[in-house]
Protein backbone atom coordinates (compact mmCIF):
# COMPACT_ATOMS: atom_id res chain seq x y z
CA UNK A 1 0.00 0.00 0.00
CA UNK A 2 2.05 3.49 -0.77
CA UNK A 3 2.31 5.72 1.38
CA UNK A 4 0.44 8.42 0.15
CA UNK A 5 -2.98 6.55 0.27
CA UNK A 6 -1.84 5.30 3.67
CA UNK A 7 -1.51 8.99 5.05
CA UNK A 8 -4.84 9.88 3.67
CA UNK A 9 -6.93 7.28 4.68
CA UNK A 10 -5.71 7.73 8.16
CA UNK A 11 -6.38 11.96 7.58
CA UNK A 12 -9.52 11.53 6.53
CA UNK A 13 -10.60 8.71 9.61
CA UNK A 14 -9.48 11.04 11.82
CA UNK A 15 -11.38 13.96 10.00
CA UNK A 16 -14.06 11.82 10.35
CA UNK A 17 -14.39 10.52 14.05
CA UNK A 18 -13.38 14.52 14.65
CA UNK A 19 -17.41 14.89 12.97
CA UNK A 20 -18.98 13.16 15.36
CA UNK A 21 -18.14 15.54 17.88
CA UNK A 22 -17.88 18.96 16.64
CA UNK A 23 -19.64 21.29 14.78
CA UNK A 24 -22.55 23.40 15.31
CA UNK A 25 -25.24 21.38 13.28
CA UNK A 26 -25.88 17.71 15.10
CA UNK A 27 -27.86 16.71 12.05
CA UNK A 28 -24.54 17.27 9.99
CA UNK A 29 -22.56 15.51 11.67
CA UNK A 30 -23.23 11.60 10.93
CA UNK A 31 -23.18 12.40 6.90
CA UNK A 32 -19.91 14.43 7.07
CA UNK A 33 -17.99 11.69 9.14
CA UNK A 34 -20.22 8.66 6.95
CA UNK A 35 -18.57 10.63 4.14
CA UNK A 36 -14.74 10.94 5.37
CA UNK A 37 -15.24 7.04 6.01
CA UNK A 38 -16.39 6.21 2.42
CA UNK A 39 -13.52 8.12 1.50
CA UNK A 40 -11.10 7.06 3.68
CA UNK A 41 -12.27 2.94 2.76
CA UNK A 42 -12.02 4.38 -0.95
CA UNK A 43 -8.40 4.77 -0.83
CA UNK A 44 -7.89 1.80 1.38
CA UNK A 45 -9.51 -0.27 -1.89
CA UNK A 46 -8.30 1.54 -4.73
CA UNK A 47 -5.10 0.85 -3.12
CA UNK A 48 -5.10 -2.63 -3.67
CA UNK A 49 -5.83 -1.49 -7.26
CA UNK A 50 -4.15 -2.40 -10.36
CA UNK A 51 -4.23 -1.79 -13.65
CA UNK A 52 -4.84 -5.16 -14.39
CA UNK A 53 -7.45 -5.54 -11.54
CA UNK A 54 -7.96 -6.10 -7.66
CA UNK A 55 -5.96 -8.23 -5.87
CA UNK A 56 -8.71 -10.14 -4.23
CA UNK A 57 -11.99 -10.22 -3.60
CA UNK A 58 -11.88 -8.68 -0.13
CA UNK A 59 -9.86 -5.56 -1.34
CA UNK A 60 -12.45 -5.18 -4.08
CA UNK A 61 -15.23 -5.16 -1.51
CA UNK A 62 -13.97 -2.72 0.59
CA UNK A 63 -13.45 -0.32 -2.52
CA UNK A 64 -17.16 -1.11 -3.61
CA UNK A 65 -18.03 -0.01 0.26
CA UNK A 66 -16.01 3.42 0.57
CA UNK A 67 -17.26 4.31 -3.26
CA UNK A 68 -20.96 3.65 -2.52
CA UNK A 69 -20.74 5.10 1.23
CA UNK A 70 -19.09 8.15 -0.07
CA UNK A 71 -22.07 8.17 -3.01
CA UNK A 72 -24.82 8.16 -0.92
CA UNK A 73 -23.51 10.33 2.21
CA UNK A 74 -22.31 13.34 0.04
CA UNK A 75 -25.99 13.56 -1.48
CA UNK A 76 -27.36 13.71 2.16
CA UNK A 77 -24.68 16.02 3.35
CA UNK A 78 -25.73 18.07 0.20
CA UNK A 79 -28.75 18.12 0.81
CA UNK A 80 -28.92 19.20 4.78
CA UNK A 81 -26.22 21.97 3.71
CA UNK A 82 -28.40 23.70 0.89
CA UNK A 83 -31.84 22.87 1.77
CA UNK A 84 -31.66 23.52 5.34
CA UNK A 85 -31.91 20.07 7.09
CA UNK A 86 -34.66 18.30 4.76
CA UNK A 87 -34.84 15.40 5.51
CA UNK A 88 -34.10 12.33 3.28
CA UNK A 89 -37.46 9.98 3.00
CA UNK A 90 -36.93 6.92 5.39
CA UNK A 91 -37.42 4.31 2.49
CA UNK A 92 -34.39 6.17 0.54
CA UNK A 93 -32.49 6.51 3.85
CA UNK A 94 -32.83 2.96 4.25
CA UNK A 95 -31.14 2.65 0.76
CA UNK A 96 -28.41 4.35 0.95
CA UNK A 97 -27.70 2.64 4.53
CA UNK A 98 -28.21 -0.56 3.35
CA UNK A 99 -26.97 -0.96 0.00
CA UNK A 100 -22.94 -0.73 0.85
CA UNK A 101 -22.93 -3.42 3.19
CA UNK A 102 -25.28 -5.57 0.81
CA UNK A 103 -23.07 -4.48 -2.23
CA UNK A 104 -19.54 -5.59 -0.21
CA UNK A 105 -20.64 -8.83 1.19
CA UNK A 106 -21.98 -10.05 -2.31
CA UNK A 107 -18.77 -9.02 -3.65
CA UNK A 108 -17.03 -10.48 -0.48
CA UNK A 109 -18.28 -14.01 -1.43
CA UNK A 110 -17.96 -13.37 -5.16
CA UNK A 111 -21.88 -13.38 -5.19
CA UNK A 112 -22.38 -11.43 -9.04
CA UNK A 113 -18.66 -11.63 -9.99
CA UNK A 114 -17.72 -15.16 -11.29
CA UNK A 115 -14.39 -13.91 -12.31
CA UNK A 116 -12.26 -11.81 -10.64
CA UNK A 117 -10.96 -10.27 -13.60
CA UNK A 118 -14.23 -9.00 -15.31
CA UNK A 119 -15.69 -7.86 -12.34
CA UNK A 120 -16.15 -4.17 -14.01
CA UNK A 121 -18.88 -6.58 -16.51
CA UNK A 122 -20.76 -8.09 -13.59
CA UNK A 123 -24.00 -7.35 -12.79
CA UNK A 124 -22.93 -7.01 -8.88
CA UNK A 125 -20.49 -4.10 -10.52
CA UNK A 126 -23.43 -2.50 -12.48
CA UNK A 127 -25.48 -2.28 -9.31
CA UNK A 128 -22.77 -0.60 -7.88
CA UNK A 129 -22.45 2.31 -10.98
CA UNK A 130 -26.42 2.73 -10.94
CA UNK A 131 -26.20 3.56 -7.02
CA UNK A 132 -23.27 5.64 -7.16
CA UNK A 133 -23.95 7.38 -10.34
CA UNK A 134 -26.95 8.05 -9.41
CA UNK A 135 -26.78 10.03 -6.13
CA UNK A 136 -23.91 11.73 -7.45
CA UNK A 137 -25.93 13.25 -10.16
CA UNK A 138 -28.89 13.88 -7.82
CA UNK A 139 -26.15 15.68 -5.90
CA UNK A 140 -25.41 18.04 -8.36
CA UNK A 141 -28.82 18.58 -9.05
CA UNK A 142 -29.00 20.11 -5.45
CA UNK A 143 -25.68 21.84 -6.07
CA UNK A 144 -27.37 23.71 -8.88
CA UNK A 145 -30.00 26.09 -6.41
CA UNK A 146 -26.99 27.73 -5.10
CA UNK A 147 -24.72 28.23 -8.42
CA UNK A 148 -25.21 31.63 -8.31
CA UNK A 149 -25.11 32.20 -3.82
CA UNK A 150 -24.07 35.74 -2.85
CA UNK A 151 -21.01 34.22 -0.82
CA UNK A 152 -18.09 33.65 -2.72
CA UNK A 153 -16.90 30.72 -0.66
CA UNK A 154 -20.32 29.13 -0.88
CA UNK A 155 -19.97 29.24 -4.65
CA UNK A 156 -15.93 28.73 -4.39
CA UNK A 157 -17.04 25.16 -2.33
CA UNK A 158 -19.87 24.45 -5.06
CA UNK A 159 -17.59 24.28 -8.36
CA UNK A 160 -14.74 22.79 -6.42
CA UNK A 161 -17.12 19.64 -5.34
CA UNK A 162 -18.26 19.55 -9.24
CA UNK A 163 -14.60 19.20 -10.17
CA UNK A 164 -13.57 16.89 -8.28
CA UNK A 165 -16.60 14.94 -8.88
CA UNK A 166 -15.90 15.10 -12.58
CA UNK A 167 -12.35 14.87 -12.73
CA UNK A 168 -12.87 11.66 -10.76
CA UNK A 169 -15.48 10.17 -13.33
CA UNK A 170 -12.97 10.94 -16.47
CA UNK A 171 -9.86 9.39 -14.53
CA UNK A 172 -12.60 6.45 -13.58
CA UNK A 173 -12.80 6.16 -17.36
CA UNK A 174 -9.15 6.58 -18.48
CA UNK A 175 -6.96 5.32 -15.41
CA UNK A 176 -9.68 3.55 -12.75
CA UNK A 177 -6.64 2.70 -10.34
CA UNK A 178 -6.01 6.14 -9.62
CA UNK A 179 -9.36 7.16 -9.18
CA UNK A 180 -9.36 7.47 -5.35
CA UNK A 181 -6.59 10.19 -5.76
CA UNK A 182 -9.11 11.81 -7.76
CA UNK A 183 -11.96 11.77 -5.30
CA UNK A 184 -10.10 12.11 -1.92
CA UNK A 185 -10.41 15.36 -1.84
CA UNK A 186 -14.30 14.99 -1.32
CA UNK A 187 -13.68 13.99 2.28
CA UNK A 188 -11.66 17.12 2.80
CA UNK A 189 -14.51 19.55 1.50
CA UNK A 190 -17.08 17.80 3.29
CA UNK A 191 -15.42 18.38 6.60
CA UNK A 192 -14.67 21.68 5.59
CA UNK A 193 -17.81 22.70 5.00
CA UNK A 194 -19.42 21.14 8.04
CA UNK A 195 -17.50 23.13 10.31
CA UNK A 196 -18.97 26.77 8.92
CA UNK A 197 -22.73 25.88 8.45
CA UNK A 198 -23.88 29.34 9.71
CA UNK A 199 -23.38 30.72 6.13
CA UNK A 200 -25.50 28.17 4.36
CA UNK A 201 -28.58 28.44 6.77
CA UNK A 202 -29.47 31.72 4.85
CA UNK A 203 -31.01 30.48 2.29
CA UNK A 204 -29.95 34.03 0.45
CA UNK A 205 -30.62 32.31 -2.65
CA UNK A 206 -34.60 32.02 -2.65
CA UNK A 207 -34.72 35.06 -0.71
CA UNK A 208 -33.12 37.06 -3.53
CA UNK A 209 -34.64 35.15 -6.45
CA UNK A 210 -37.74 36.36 -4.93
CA UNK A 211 -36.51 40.36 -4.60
CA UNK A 212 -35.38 40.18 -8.17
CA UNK A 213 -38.78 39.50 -9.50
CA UNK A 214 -40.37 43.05 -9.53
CA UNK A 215 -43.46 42.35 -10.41
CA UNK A 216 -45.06 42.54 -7.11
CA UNK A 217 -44.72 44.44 -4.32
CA UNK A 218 -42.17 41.70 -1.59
CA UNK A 219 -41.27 42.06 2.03
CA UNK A 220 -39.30 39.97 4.05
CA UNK A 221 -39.86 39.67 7.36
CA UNK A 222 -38.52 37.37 10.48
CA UNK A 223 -40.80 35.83 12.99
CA UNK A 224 -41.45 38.62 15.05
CA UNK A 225 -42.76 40.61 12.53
CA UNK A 226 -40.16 42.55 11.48
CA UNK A 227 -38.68 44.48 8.33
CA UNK A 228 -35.27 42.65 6.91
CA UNK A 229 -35.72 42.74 3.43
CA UNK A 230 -37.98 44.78 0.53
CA UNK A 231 -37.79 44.97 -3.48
CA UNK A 232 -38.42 48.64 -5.20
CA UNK A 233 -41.84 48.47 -5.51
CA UNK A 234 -42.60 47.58 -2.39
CA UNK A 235 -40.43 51.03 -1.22
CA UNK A 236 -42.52 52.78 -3.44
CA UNK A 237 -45.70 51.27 -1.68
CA UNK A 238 -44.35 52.18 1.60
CA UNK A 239 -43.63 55.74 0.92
CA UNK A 240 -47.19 56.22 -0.36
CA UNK A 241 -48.75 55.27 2.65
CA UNK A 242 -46.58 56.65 5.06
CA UNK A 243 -44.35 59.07 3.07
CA UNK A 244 -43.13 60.36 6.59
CA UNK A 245 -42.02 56.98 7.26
CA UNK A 246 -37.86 56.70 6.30
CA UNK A 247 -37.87 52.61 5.17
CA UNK A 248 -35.43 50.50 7.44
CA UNK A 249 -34.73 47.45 8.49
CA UNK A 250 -36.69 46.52 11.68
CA UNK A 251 -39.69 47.67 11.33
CA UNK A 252 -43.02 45.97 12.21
CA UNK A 253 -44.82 45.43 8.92
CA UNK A 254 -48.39 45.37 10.67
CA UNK A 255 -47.84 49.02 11.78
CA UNK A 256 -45.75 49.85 8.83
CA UNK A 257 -48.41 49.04 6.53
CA UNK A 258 -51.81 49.26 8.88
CA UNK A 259 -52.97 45.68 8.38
CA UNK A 260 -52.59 42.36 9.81
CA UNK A 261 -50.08 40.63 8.39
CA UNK A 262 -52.32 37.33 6.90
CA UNK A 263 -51.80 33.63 7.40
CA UNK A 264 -52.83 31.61 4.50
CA UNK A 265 -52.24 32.57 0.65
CA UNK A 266 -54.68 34.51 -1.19
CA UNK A 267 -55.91 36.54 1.35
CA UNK A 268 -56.66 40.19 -0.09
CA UNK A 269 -55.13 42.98 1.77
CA UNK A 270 -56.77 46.61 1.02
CA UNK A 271 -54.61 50.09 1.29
CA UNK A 272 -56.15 53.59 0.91
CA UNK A 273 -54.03 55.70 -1.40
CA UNK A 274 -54.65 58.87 -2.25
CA UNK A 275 -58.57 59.14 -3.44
CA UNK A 276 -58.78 54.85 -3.67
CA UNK A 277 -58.41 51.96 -2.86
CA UNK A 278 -55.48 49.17 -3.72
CA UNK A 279 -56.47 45.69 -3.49
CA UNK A 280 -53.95 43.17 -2.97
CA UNK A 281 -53.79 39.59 -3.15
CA UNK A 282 -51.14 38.03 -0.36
CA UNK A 283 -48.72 35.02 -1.08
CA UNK A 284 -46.28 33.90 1.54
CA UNK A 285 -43.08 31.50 1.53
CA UNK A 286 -41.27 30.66 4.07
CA UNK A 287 -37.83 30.11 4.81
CA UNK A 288 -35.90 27.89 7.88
CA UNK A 289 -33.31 29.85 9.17
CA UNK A 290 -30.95 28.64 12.14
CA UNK A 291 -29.68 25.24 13.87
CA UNK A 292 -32.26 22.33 13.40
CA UNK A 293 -34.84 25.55 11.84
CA UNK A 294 -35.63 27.11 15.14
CA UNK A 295 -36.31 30.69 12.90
CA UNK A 296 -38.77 31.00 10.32
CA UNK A 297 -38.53 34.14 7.82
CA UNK A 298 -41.10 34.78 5.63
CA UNK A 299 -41.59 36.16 2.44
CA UNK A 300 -44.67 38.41 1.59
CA UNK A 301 -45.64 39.02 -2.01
CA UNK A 302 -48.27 41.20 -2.47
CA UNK A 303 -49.83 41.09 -5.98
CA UNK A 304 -52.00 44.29 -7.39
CA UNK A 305 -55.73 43.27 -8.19
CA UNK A 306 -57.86 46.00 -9.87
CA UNK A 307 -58.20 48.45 -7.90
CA UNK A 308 -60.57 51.92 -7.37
CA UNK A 309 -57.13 54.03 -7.49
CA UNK A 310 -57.60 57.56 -8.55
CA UNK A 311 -54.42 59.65 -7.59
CA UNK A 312 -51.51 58.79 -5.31
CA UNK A 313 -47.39 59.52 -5.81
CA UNK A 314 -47.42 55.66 -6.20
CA UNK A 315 -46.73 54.38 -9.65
CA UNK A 316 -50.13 53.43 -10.23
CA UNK A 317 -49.43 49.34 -11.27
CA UNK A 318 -52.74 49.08 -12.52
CA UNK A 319 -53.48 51.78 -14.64
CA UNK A 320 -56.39 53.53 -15.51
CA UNK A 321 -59.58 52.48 -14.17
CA UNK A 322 -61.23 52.87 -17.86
CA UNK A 323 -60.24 50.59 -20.58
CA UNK A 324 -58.45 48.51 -18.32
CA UNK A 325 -56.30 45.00 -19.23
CA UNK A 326 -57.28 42.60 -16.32
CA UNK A 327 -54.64 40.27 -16.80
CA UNK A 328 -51.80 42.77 -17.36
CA UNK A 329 -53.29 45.72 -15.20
CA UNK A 330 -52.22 48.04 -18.12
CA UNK A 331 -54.57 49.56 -20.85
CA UNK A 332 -56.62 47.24 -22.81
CA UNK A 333 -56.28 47.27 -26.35
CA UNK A 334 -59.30 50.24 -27.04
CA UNK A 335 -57.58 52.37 -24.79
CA UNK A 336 -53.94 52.16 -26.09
CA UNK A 337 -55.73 52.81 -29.78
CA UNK A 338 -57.06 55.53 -28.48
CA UNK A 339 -53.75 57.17 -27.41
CA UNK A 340 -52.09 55.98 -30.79
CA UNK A 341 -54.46 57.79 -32.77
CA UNK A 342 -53.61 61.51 -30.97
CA UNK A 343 -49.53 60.41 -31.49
CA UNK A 344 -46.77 60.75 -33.93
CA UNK A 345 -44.79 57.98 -32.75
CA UNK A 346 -44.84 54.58 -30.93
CA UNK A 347 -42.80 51.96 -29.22
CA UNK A 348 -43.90 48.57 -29.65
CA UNK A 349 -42.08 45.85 -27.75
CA UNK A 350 -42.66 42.30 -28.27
CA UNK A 351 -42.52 39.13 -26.43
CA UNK A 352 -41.16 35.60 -27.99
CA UNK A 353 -41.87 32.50 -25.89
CA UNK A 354 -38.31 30.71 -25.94
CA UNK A 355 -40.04 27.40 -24.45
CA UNK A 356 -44.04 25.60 -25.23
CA UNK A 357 -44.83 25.65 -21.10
CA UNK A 358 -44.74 29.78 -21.12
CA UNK A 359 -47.32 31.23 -19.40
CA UNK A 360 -48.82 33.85 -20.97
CA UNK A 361 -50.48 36.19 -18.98
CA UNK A 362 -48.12 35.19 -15.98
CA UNK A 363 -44.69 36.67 -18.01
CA UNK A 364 -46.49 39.49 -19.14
CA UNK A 365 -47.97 40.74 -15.73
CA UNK A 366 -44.45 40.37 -14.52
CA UNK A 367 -43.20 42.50 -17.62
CA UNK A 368 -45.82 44.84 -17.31
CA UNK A 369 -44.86 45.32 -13.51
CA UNK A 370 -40.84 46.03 -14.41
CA UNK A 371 -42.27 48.61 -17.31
CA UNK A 372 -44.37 50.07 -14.58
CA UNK A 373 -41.57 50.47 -12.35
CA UNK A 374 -39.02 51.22 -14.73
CA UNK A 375 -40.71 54.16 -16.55
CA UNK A 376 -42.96 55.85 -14.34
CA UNK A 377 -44.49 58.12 -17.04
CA UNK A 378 -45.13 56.36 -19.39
CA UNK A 379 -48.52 54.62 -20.12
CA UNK A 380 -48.44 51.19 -21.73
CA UNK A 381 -51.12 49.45 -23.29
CA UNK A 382 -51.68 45.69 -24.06
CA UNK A 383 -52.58 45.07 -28.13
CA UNK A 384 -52.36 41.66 -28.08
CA UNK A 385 -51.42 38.60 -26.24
CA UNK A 386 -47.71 38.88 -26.43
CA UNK A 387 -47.27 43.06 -27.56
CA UNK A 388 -46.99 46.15 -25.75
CA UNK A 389 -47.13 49.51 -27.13
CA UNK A 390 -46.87 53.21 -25.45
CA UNK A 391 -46.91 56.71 -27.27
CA UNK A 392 -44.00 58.77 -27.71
CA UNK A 393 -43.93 62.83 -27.84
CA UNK A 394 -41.27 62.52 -30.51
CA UNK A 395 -39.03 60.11 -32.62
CA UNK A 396 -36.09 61.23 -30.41
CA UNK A 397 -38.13 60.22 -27.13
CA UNK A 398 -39.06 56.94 -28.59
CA UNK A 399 -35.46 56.29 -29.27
CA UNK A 400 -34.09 56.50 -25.87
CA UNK A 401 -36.92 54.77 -24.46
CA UNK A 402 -35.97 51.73 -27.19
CA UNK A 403 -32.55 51.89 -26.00
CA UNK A 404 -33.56 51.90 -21.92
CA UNK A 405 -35.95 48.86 -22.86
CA UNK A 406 -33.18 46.73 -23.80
CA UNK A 407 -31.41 46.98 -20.10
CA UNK A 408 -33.39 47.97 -16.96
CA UNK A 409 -30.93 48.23 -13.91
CA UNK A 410 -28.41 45.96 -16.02
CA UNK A 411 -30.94 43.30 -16.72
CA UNK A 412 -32.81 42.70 -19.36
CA UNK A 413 -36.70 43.18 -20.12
CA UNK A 414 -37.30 39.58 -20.17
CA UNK A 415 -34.47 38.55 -17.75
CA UNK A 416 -35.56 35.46 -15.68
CA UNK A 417 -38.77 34.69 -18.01
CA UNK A 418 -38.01 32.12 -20.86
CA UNK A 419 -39.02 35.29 -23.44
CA UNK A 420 -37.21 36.98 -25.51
CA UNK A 421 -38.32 40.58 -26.69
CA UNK A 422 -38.17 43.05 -29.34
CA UNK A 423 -38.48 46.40 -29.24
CA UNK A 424 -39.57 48.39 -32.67
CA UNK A 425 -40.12 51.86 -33.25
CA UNK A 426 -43.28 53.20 -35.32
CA UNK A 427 -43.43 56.85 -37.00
CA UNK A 428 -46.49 58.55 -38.79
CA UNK A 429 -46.88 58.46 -42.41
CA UNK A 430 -47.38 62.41 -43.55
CA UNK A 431 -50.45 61.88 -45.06
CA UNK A 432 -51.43 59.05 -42.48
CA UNK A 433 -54.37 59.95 -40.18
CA UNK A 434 -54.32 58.43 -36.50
CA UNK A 435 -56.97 55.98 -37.22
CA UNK A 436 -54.77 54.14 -39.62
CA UNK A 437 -51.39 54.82 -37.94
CA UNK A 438 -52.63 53.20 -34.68
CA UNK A 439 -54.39 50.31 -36.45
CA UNK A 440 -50.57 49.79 -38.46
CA UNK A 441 -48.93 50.24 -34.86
CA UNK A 442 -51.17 47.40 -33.81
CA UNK A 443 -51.22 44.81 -36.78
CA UNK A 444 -50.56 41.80 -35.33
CA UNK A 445 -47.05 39.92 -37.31
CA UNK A 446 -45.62 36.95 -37.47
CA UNK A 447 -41.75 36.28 -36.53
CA UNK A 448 -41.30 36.00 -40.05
CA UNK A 449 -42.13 39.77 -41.02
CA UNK A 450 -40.05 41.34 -38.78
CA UNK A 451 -37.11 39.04 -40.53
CA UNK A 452 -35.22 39.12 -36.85
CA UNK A 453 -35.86 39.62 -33.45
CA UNK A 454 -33.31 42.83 -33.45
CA UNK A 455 -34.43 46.28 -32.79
CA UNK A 456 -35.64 48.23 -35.51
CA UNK A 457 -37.06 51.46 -36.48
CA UNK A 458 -40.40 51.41 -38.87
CA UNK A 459 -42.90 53.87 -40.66
């Protein structure tokens, strides 16, 4: 046995009976020092290892036991690190308990492997490549919520755990004797990780995925009741009911907002504004935060119904009450006509479903919202299905407007929403009369007459 595998399998035994006892999370502590085990047996077994095969069928079975242990331990570690201690359903627990001491006592007695020498053709072996191949994809499956994590060391430990995983799957491939060089290093990041959980109880990720999506007014708030996190449109929401109010963190919603913060989705919440009324509907997530999730936060999104609004320094998210879209809370196809035929110039932008499953009226209520917010002047109407149009006081307006369209906040339009738009600009004939200019404005066209989906200027 060399004596490089024999100093890490004895690092990573001791890395893992040092699991059992430390760290802040109990319920991490059996899968991190399961996994440093696997590991640690890995090496043992590849050990024994050859290029032309394993030396025996005990040294085989104990590298069959650390692969599959280490398989089926770093998916549940995964999982309690980035999903906040869910728990793994008893009959696949039982699984991944059972299977490597099933898989290394068949292989112990040869049970599956006739010969020795073409054990990597035996059905024992192909057992063991479904198991372990298996949770290691389902791990990074999990691995893929938090690609993107605010912390650079959460993302730093992310890609590092894909490499190894797939540097040890080519050398598996090319050179399967050193594959336990490959993977040791799995051990190593597991413990790693264990011993600094604080930063992955945050689930920042669904927090902020949730913040990002402007189309409603969000609030997060902890389980006392309190202010920690808010998108732009809820700001603006805030400062229209209590403009006095300076928006910080620790605040009690209830008072902040004057209602009673509800318990069960779909509840409508009402706000006077100004000479109306706005009429929410309430959705709420929440999110375990702490050891063992002794802290709930929740997230409130509050999404605009129609509403009796009349004036308010609010940017009005659903319009006008007459001539009113009730799926996009923006003008309704009359009304937009109507402005179209007093205008010079338009801006048309159009939305391309990228996938079948789109949503319609879902992507566009979340577009109209960003417009909303984005330009707080400017009144958009809804011509068809997938098209939104707004009047311009002149060509040179409806040219920077094109140009803002394409990036709001350094994001795109459709950022997020399986879409992709296009944003066209329409001048007035001379001798065209508004009647005919707005009905040109809002021919409907297929992908084909517009040649590309590139910005372009027409009339």
């Amino acid at each position: 046995m060399p004596q490089i595998a024999v100093i890490l399998a004895v690092a990573l035994a001791v890395l893992g009976i040092a699991a059992l006892f430390q760290g802040a999370r109990v319920k991490l502590r059996l899968p991190t020092a399961f996994v440093c085990f696997g590991m640690s047996m890995w090496v043992v077994g590849g050990s024994f290892l050859s290029a032309e095969g394993p030396e025996s069928y005990a040294t085989l079975a104990i590298l069959l036991l650390g692969v599959s242990t280490t398989a089926g331990s770093s998916y549940v570690l995964m999982r309690k690190l980035l999903e906040n201690d869910v728990p793994t359903p008893l009959p696949h627990l039982i699984v991944i308990v059972l299977f490597p001491i099933l898989i290394a006592i068949a292989t112990l007695f040869g049970i599956g492997i006739p010969v020795l020498e073409n054990w990597r053709t035996s059905p024992t072996y192909i057992f063991q490549v479904i198991f372990i191949y298996g949770h290691f994809s389902a791990m990074f499956l999990v691995a893929t919520k938090r690609q993107r994590d605010p912390s650079r060391r959460i993302r730093t430990a992310l890609f590092v755990t894909e490499i190894v995983v797939l540097a040890a799957v080519v050398i598996e491939t090319i050179a399967p004797h050193y594959t336990h060089f490959a993977a040791a290093p799995l051990g190593f990041l597991a413990a790693w990780a264990a011993r600094w959980p604080a930063a992955w109880w945050q689930a920042p990720v669904d927090a902020d995925e949730l913040l990002e999506s402007i189309g409603v007014f969000l609030f997060v708030v902890d389980d006392q009741g309190r202010l920690r996190k808010w998108n732009a449109t809820a700001a603006n929401l805030v400062e229209a009911i209590a403009p006095r109010t300076a928006l910080q963190r620790g605040l009690y919603v209830e008072k902040l907002l004057g209602v009673t913060l509800p318990t069960h989705d779909g509840t409508i919440l009402e706000f006077t504004l100004g000479g109306g009324v706005l009429r929410t509907e309430c959705q709420t997530h929440e999110i375990p935060m702490g050891p063992g999730q002794s802290t709930i936060e929740r997230v409130l999104m509050l999404r605009p119904l129609k509403s009796r609004l009349t004036s308010t320094s609010l940017t009005t998210p659903s319009g006008e009450l007459a001539g009113y879209d009730p799926e996009t809370q923006t003008l309704s196809r009359r009304s937009i006509l109507d402005k179209l035929e007093a205008a010079n110039v338009a801006v048309r932008l159009e939305i391309q479903p990228n996938i079948k499953s789109v949503l319609v009226d879902e992507v566009m209520f979340v577009i109209a919202r960003r417009l909303e917010s984005a330009f707080e002047y400017v009144e958009w109407g809804r011509l068809d299905s997938w098209t939104f149009a707004a009047a311009a006081p002149s060509p040179e307006d409806a040219d920077h407007l094109a140009d803002a369209l394409s990036s709001i906040e350094g994001q795109p339009i459709d950022y997020g929403l399986a879409v992709t738009s296009k944003v066209s600009i329409e001048l007035r004939f001379p001798q065209e009369n508004g009647d005919s200019f707005a009905l040109r404005v809002a021919r409907t066209r297929t992908h084909e007459d517009d040649g590309s989906w590139e910005r372009k200027s027409g009339g």
